[in-house]
C-alpha atoms as a PDB file:
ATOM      1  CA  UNK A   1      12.176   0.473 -44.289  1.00  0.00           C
ATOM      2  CA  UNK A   2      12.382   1.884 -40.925  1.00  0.00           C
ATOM      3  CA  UNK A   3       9.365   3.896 -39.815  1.00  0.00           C
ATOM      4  CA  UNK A   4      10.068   7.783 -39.516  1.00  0.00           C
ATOM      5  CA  UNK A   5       9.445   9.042 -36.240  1.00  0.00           C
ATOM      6  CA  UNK A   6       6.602  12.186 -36.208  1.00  0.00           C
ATOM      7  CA  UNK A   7       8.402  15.069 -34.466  1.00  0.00           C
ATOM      8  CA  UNK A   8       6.758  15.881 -31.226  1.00  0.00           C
ATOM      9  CA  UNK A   9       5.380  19.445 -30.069  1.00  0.00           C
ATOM     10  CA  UNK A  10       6.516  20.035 -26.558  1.00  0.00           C
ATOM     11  CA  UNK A  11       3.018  20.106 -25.475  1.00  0.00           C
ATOM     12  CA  UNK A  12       2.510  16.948 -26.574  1.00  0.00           C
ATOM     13  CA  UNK A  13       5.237  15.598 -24.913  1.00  0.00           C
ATOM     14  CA  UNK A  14       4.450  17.317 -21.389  1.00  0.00           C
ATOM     15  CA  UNK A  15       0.914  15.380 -22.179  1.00  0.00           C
ATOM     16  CA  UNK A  16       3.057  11.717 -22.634  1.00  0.00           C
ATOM     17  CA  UNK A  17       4.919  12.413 -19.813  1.00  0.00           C
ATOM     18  CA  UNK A  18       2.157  13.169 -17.487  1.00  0.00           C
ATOM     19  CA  UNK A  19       0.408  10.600 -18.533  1.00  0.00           C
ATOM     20  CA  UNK A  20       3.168   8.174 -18.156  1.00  0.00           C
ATOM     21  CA  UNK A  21       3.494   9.965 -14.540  1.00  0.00           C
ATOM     22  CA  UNK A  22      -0.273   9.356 -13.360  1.00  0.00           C
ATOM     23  CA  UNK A  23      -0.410   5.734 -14.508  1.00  0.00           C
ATOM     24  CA  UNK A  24       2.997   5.140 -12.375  1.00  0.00           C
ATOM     25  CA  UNK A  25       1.759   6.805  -9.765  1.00  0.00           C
ATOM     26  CA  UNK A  26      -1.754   4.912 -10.328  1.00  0.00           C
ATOM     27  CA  UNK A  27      -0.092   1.668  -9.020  1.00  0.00           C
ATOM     28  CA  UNK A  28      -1.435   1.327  -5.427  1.00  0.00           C
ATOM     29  CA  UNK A  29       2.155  -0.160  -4.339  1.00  0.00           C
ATOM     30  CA  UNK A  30       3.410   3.276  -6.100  1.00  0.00           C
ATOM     31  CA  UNK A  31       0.908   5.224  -3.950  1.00  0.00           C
ATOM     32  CA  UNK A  32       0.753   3.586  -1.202  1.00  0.00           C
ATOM     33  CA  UNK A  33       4.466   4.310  -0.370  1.00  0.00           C
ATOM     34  CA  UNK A  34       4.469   7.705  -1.604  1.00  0.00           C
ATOM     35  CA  UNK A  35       1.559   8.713   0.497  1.00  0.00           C
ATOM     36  CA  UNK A  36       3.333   7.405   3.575  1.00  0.00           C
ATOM     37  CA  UNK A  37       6.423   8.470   3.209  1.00  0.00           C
ATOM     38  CA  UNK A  38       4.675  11.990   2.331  1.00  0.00           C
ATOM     39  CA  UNK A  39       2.325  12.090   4.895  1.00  0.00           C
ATOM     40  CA  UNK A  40       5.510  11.272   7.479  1.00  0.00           C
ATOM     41  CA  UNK A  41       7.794  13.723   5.785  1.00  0.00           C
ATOM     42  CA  UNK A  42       4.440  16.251   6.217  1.00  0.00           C
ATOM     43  CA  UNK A  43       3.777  15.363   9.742  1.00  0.00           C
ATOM     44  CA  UNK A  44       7.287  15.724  10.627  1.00  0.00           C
ATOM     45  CA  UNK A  45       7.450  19.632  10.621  1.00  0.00           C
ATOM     46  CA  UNK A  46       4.328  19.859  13.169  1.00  0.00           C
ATOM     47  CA  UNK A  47       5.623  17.169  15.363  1.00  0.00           C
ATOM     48  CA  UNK A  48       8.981  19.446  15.380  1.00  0.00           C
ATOM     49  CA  UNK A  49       7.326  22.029  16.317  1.00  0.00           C
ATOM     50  CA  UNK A  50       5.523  20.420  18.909  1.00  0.00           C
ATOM     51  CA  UNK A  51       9.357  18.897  20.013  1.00  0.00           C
ATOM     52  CA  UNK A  52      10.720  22.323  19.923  1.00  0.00           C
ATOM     53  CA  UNK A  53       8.045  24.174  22.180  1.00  0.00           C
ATOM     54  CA  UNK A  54       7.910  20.950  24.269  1.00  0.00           C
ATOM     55  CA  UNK A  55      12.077  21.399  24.987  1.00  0.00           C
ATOM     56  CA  UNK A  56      11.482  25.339  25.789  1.00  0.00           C
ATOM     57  CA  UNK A  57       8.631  24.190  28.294  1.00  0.00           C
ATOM     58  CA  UNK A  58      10.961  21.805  29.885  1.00  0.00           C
ATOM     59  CA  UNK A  59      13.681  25.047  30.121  1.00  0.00           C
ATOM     60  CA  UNK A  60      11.755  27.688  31.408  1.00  0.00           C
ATOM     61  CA  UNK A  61      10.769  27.260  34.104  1.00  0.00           C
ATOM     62  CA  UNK A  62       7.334  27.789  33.645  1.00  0.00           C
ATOM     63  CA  UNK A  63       6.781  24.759  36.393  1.00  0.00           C
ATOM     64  CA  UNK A  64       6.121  25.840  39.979  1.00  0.00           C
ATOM     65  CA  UNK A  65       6.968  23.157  41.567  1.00  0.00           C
ATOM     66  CA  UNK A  66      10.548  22.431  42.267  1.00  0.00           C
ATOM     67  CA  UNK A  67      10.030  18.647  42.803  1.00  0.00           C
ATOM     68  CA  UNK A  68       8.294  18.477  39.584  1.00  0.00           C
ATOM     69  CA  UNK A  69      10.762  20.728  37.499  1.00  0.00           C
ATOM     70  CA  UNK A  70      13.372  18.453  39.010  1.00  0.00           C
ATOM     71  CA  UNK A  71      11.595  15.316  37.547  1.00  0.00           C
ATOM     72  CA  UNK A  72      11.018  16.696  34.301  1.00  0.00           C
ATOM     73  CA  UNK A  73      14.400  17.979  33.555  1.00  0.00           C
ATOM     74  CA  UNK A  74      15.963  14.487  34.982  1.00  0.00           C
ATOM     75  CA  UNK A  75      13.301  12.649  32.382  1.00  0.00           C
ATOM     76  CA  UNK A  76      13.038  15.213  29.806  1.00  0.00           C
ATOM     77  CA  UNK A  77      14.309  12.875  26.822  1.00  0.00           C
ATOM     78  CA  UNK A  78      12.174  10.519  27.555  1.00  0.00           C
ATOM     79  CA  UNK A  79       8.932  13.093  27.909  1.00  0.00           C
ATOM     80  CA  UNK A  80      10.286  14.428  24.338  1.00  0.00           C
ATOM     81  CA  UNK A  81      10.176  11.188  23.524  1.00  0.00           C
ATOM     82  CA  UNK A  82       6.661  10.404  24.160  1.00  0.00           C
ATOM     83  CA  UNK A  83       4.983  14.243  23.163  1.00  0.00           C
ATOM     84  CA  UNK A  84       6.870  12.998  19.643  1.00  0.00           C
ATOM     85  CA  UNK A  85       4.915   9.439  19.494  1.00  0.00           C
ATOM     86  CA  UNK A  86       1.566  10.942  20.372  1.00  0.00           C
ATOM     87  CA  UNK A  87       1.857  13.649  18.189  1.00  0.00           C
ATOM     88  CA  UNK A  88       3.196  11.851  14.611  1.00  0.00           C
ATOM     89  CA  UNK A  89       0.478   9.185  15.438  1.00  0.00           C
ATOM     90  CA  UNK A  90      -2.395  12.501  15.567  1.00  0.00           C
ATOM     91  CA  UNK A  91      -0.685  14.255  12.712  1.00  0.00           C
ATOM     92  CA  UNK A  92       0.368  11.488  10.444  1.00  0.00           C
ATOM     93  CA  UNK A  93      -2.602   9.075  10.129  1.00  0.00           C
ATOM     94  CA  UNK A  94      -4.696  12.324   9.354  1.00  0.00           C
ATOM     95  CA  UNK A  95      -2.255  13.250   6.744  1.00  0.00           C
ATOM     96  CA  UNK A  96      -2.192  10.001   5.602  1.00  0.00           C
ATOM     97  CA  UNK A  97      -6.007   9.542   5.370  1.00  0.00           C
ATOM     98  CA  UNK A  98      -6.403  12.728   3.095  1.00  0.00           C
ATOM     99  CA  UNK A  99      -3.660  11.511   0.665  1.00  0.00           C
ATOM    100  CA  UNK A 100      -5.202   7.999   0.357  1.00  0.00           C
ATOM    101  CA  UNK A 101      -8.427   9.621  -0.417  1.00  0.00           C
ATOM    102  CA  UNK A 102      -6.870  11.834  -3.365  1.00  0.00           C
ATOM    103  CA  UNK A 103      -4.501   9.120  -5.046  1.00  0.00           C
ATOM    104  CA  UNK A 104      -7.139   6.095  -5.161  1.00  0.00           C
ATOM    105  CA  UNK A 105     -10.804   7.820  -4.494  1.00  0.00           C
ATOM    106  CA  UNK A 106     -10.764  11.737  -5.906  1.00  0.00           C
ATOM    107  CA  UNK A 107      -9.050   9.743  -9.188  1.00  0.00           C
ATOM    108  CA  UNK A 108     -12.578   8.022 -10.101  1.00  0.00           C
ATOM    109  CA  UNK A 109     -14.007  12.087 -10.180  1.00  0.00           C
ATOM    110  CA  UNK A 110     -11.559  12.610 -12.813  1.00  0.00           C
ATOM    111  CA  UNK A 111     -11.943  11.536 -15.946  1.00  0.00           C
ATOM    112  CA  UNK A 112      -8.154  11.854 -17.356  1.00  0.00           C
ATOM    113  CA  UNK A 113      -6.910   9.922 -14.327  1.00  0.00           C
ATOM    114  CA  UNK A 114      -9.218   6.927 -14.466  1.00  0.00           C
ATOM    115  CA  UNK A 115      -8.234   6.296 -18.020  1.00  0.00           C
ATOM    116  CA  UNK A 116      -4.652   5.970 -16.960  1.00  0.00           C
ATOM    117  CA  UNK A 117      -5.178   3.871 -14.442  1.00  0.00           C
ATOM    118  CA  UNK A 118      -3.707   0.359 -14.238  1.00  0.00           C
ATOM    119  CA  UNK A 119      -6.350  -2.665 -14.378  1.00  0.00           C
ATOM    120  CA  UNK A 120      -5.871  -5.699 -12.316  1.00  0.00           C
ATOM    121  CA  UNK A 121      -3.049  -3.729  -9.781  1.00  0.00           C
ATOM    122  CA  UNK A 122      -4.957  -2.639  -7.401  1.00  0.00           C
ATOM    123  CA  UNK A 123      -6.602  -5.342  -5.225  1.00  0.00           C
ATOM    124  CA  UNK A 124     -10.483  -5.777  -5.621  1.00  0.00           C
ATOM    125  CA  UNK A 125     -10.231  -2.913  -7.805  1.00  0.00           C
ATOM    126  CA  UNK A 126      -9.899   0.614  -5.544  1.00  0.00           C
ATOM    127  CA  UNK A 127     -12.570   2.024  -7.717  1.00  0.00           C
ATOM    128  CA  UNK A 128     -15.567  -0.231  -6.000  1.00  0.00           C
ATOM    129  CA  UNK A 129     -14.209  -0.271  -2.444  1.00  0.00           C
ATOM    130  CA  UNK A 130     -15.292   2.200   0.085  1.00  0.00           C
ATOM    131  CA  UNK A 131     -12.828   4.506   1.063  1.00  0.00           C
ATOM    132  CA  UNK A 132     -12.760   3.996   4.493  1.00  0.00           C
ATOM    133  CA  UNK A 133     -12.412   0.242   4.021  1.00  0.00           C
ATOM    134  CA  UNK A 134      -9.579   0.688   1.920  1.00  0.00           C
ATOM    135  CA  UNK A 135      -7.835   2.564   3.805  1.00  0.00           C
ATOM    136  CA  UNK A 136      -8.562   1.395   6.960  1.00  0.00           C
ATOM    137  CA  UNK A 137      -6.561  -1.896   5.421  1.00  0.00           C
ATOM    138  CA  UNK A 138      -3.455   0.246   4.926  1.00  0.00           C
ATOM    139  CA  UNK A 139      -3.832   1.862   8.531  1.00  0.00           C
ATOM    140  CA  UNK A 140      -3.629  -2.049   9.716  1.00  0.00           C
ATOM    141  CA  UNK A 141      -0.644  -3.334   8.352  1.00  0.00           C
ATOM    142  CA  UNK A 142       0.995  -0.038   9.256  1.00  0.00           C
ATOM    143  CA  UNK A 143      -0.613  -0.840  12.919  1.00  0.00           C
ATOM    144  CA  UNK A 144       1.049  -3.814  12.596  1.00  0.00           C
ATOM    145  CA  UNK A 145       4.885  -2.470  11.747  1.00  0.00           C
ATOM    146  CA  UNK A 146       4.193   0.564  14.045  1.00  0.00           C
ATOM    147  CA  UNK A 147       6.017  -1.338  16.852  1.00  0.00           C
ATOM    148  CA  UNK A 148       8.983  -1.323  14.728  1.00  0.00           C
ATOM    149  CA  UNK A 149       8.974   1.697  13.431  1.00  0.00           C
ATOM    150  CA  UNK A 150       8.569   3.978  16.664  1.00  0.00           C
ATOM    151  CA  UNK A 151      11.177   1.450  18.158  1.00  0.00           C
ATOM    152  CA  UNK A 152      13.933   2.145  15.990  1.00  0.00           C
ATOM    153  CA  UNK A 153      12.496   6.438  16.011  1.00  0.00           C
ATOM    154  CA  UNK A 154      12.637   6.577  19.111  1.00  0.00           C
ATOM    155  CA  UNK A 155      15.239   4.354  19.932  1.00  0.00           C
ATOM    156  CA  UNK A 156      17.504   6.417  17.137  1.00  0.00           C
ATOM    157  CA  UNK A 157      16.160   9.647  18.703  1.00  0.00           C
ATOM    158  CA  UNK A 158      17.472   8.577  22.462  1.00  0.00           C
ATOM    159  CA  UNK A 159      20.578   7.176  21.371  1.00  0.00           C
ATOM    160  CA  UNK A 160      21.257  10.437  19.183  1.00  0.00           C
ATOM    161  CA  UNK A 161      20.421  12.679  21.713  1.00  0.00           C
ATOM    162  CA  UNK A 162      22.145  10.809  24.754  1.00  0.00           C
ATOM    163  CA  UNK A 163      25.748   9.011  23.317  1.00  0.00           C
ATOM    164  CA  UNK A 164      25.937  12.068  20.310  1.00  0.00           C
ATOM    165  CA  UNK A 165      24.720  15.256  22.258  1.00  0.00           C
ATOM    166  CA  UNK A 166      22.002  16.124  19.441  1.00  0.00           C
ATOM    167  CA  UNK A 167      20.093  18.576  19.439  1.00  0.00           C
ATOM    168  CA  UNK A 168      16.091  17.592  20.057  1.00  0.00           C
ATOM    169  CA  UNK A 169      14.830  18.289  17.056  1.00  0.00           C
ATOM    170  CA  UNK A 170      17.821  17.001  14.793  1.00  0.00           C
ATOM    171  CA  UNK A 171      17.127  13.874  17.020  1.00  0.00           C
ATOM    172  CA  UNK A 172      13.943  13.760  16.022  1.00  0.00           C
ATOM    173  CA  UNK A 173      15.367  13.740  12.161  1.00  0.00           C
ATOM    174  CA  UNK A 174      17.680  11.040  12.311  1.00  0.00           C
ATOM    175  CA  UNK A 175      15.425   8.747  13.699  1.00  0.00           C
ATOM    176  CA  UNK A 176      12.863   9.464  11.612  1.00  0.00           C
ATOM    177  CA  UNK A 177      15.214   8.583   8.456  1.00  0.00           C
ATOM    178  CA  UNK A 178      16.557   5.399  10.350  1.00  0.00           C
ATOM    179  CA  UNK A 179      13.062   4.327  10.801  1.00  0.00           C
ATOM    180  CA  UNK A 180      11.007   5.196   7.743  1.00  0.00           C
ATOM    181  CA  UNK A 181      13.629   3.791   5.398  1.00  0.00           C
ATOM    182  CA  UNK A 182      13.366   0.321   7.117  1.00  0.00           C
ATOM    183  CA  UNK A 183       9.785   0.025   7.848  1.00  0.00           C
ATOM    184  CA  UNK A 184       9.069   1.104   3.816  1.00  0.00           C
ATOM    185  CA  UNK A 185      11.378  -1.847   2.520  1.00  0.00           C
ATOM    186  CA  UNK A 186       9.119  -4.025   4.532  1.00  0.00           C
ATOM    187  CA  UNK A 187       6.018  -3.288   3.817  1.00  0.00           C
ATOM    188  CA  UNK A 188       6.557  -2.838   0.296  1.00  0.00           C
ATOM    189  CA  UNK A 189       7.675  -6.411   0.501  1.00  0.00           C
ATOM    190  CA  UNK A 190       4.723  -7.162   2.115  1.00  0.00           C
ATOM    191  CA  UNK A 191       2.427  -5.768  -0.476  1.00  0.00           C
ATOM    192  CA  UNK A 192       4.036  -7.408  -3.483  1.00  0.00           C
ATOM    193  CA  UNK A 193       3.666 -10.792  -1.792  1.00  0.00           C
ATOM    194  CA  UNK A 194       0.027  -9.933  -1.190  1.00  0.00           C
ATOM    195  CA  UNK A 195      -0.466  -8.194  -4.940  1.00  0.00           C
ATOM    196  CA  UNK A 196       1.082 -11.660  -6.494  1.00  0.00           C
ATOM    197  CA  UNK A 197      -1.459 -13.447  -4.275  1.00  0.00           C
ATOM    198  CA  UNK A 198      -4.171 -11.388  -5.688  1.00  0.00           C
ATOM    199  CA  UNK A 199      -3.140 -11.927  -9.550  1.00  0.00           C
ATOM    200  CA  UNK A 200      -3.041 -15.888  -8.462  1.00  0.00           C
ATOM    201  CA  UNK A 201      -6.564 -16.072  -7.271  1.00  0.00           C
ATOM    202  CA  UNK A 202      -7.705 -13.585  -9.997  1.00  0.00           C
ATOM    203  CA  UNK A 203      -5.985 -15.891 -12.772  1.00  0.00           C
ATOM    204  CA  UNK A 204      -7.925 -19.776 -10.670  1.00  0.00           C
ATOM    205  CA  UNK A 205     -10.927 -17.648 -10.643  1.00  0.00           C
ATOM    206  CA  UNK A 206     -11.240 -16.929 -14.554  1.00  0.00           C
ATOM    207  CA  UNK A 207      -9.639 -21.022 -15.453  1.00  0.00           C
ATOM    208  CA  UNK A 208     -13.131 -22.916 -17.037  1.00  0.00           C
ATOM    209  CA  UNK A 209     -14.335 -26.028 -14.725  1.00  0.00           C
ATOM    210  CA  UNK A 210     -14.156 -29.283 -15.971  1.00  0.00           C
ATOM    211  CA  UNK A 211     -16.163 -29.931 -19.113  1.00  0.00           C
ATOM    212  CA  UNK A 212     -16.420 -26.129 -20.115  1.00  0.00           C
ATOM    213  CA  UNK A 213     -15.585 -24.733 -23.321  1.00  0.00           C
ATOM    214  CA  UNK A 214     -12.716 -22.410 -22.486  1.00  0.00           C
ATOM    215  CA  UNK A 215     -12.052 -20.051 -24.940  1.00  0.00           C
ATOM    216  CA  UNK A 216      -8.159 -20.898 -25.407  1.00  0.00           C
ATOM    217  CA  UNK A 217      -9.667 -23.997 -28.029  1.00  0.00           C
ATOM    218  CA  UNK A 218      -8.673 -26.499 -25.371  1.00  0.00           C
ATOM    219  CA  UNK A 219     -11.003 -29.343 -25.278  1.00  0.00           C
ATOM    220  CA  UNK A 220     -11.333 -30.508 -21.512  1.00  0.00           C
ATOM    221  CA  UNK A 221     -13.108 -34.054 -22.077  1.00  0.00           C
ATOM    222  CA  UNK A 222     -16.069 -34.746 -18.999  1.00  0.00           C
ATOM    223  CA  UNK A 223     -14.920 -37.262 -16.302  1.00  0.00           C
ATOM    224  CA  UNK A 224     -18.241 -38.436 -15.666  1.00  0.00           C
ATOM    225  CA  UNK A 225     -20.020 -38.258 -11.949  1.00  0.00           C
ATOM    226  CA  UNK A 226     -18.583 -39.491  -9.319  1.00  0.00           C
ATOM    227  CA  UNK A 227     -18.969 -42.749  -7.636  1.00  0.00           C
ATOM    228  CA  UNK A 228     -21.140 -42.431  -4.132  1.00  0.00           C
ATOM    229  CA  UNK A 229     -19.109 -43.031  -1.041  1.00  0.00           C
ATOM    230  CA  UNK A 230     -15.794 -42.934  -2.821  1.00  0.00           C
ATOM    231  CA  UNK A 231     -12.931 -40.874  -4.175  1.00  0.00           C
ATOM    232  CA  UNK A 232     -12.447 -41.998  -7.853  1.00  0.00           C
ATOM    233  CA  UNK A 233     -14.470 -41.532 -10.690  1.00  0.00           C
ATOM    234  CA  UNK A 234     -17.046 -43.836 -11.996  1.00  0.00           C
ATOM    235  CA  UNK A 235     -16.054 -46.486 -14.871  1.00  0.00           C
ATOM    236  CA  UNK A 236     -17.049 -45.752 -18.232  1.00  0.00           C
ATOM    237  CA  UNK A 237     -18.351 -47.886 -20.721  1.00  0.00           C
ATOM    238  CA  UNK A 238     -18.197 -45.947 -23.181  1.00  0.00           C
ATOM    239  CA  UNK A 239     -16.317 -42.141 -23.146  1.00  0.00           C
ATOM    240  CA  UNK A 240     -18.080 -39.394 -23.174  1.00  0.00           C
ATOM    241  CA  UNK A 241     -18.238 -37.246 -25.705  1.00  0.00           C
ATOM    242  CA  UNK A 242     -15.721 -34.427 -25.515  1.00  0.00           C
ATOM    243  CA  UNK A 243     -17.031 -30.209 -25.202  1.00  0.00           C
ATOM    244  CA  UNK A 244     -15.674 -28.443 -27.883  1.00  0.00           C
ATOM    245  CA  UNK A 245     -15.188 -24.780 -28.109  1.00  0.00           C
ATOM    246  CA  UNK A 246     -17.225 -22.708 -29.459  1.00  0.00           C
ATOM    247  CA  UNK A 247     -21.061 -22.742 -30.433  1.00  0.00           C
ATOM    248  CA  UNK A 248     -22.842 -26.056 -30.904  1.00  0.00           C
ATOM    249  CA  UNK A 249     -22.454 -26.845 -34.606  1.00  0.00           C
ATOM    250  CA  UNK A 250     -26.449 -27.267 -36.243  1.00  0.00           C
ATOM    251  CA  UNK A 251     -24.764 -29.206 -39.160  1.00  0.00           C
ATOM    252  CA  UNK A 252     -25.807 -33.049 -37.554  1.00  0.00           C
ATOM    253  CA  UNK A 253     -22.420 -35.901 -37.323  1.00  0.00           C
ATOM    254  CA  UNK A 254     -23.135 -38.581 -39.425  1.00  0.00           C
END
């Protein structure tokens, strides 16, 4: 008979579906991406603002110096440029840092999110390492596809502004969208291959040595020690007795 399905309060299913919600977004991989992605979408409107008041400098005036006014409005996409890389790398890694520290650290304070989290996805478990370690590891491999990223921002940014006539800060968007979208794919790439390392070494680490009783019921017979000076193993006269699993049996072979 097919089981009958227990209606639901809508409480209860807010409850399911948050809980289904925290243990997605428990998945470091999950997290990881969301935090960056948030933390450059968050650093974006302060490092607009610091585009847009950098463009009215540039236009007023304010400069007393005709030589240097000159300079500055015959250079002023590529000063733009720069006053927008100094101040998403200030605004975004402390964003960043804060959201790292809720998602995989605050969690452990919080009873109802520890439960849902995932064993075994997070590398070296997130619970045990300190935060700062942690993510001082993500900071790296962003360090690492930084290059590319502010390359194709501000590359995107020039070209927009330059060959398209954009405006600064819509500049500043584009880019942003060309660049975040490509460097994401990547390192998400990047963390799966180092996630299905992980699970690899996990899995050799928990495998029994030779001659232990693993608890599959396998029964891995002992090779014997090996001869001095060589490679091989040392003839037998007689085999050795196999391991078998489980505890040692009192009842004596006759």
């Amino acid at each position: 008979m097919p089981r009958r399905r227990t209606a639901q309060t809508p409480r209860a299913y807010h409850r399911i579906m948050f809980a289904n919600v925290v243990a997605w977004y428990a998945r470091r991989i999950v997290n990881v991406n969301i935090n960056i992605v948030l933390a450059g979408v968050l650093a974006l409107f302060p490092v607009l603002g610091v585009v847009r008041v950098t463009e009215w400098f540039l236009s007023s005036g304010l400069v007393k110096s005709d030589k240097i006014q000159a300079r500055l409005q015959a250079h002023h996409q590529v000063v733009i440029s720069a006053v927008t890389l100094v101040s998403d790398i200030i605004f975004d890694v402390g964003i960043y840092f804060v959201l790292h520290w809720l998602a995989n650290h605050a969690g452990k304070r919080i009873p109802a999110m520890v439960e849902q989290r995932i064993e075994g996805v997070a590398d070296a478990a997130v619970e045990s390492v300190p935060f700062f370690k942690d993510a001082a590891k993500i900071q790296l491999q962003r360090a690492v596809l930084s290059p590319l990223l502010y390359i194709l921002w501000l590359g995107s940014q020039f070209v927009f502004m330059n060959m398209f006539e954009w405006t600064a800060v819509w500049a500043t968007v584009g880019g942003f969208c060309i660049a975040i979208g490509t460097v994401r794919t990547i390192h998400t790439f990047w963390m799966l291959r180092e996630e299905r390392r992980v699970r690899v070494k996990c899995f050799l680490a928990k495998l029994p040595k030779s001659g232990e009783a693993p608890s599959c019921g396998i029964i891995i017979p002992d090779r014997g020690p090996t001869l001095p000076g060589g490679n091989g193993h040392a003839p037998l006269s007689a085999p050795s007795p196999a391991k078998p699993c489980g505890p040692a049996s009192s009842t004596p072979v006759e």
